[in-house]
Protein backbone atom coordinates (compact mmCIF):
# COMPACT_ATOMS: atom_id res chain seq x y z
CA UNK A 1 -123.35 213.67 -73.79
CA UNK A 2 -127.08 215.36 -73.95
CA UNK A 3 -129.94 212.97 -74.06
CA UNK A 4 -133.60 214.17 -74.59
CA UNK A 5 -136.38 212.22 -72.32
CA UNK A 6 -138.74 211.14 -74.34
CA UNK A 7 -141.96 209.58 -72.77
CA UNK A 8 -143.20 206.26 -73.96
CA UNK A 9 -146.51 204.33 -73.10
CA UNK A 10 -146.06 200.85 -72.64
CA UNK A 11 -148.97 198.07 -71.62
CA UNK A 12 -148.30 195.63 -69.13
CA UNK A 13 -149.57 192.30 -67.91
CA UNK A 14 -149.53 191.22 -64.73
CA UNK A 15 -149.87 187.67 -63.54
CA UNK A 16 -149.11 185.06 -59.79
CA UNK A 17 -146.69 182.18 -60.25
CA UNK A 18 -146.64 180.37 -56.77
CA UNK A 19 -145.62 183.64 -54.60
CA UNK A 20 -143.93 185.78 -57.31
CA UNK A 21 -146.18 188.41 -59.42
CA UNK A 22 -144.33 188.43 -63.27
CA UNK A 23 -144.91 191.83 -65.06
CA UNK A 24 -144.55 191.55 -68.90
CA UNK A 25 -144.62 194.26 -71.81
CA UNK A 26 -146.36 194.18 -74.80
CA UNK A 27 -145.26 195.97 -77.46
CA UNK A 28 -140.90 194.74 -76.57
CA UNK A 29 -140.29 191.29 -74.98
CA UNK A 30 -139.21 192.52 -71.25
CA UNK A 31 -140.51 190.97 -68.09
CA UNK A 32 -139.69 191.02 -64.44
CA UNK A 33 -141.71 189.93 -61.11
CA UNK A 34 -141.62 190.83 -57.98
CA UNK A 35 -143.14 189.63 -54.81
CA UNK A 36 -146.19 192.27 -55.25
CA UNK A 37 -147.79 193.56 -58.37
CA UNK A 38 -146.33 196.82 -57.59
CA UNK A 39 -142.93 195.53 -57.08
CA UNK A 40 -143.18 193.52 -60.22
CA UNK A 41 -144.61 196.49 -62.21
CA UNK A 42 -141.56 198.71 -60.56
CA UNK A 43 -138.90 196.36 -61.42
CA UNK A 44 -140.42 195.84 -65.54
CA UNK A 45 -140.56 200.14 -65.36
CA UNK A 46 -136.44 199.76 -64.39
CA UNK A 47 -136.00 196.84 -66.50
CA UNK A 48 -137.48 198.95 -69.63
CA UNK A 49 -135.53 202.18 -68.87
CA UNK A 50 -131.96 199.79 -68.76
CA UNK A 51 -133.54 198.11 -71.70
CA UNK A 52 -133.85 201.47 -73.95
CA UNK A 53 -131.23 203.05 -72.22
CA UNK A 54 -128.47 202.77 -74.99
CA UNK A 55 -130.90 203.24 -78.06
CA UNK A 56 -131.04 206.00 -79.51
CA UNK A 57 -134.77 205.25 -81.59
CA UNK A 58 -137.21 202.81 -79.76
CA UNK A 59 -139.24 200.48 -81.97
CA UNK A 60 -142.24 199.04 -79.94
CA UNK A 61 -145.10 197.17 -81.52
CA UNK A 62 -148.37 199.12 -81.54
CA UNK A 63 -150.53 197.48 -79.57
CA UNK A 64 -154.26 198.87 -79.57
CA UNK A 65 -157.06 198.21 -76.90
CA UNK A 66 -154.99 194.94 -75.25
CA UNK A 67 -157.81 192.38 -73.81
CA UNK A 68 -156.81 189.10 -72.31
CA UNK A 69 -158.41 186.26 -73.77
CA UNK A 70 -158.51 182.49 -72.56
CA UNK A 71 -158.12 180.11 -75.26
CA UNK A 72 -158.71 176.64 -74.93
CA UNK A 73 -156.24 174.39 -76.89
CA UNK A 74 -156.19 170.66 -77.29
CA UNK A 75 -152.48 168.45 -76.47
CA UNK A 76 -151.53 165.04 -77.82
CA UNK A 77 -149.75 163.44 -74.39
């Protein structure tokens, strides 16, 4: 079977929990971690490829000019 590659841009977040780095996409829910943020962003570029690997279109969500944001929320304990 012939496949074309087709190049996609996905962003990326990057964050520490305790002494693992989690990579997430945006625009398709797939994360990964890893125990630097270039392992973690490595293993989320894998995890996408496996991800799309049997599709034959890819949907993603546009996402435009991503900024991370701190909201402050309020919790009823």
């Amino acid at each position: 079977m012939e496949y074309n590659v087709v190049m996609k841009k996905v962003h990326s977040v990057v964050w520490k929990e305790n002494k693992w780095y989690v990579a997430k996409a945006l625009e398709v829910e797939v994360a990964s971690q890893g125990l630097s943020q270039k392992e973690a962003l490595e293993n989320l570029k894998e995890a996408l490829e496996l991800y799309f690997e049997d599709q034959r279109e890819i949907e993603l969500t546009p996402v435009n000019k991503p900024k991370l944001q701190d909201l402050a929320i309020q919790i009823h304990a």
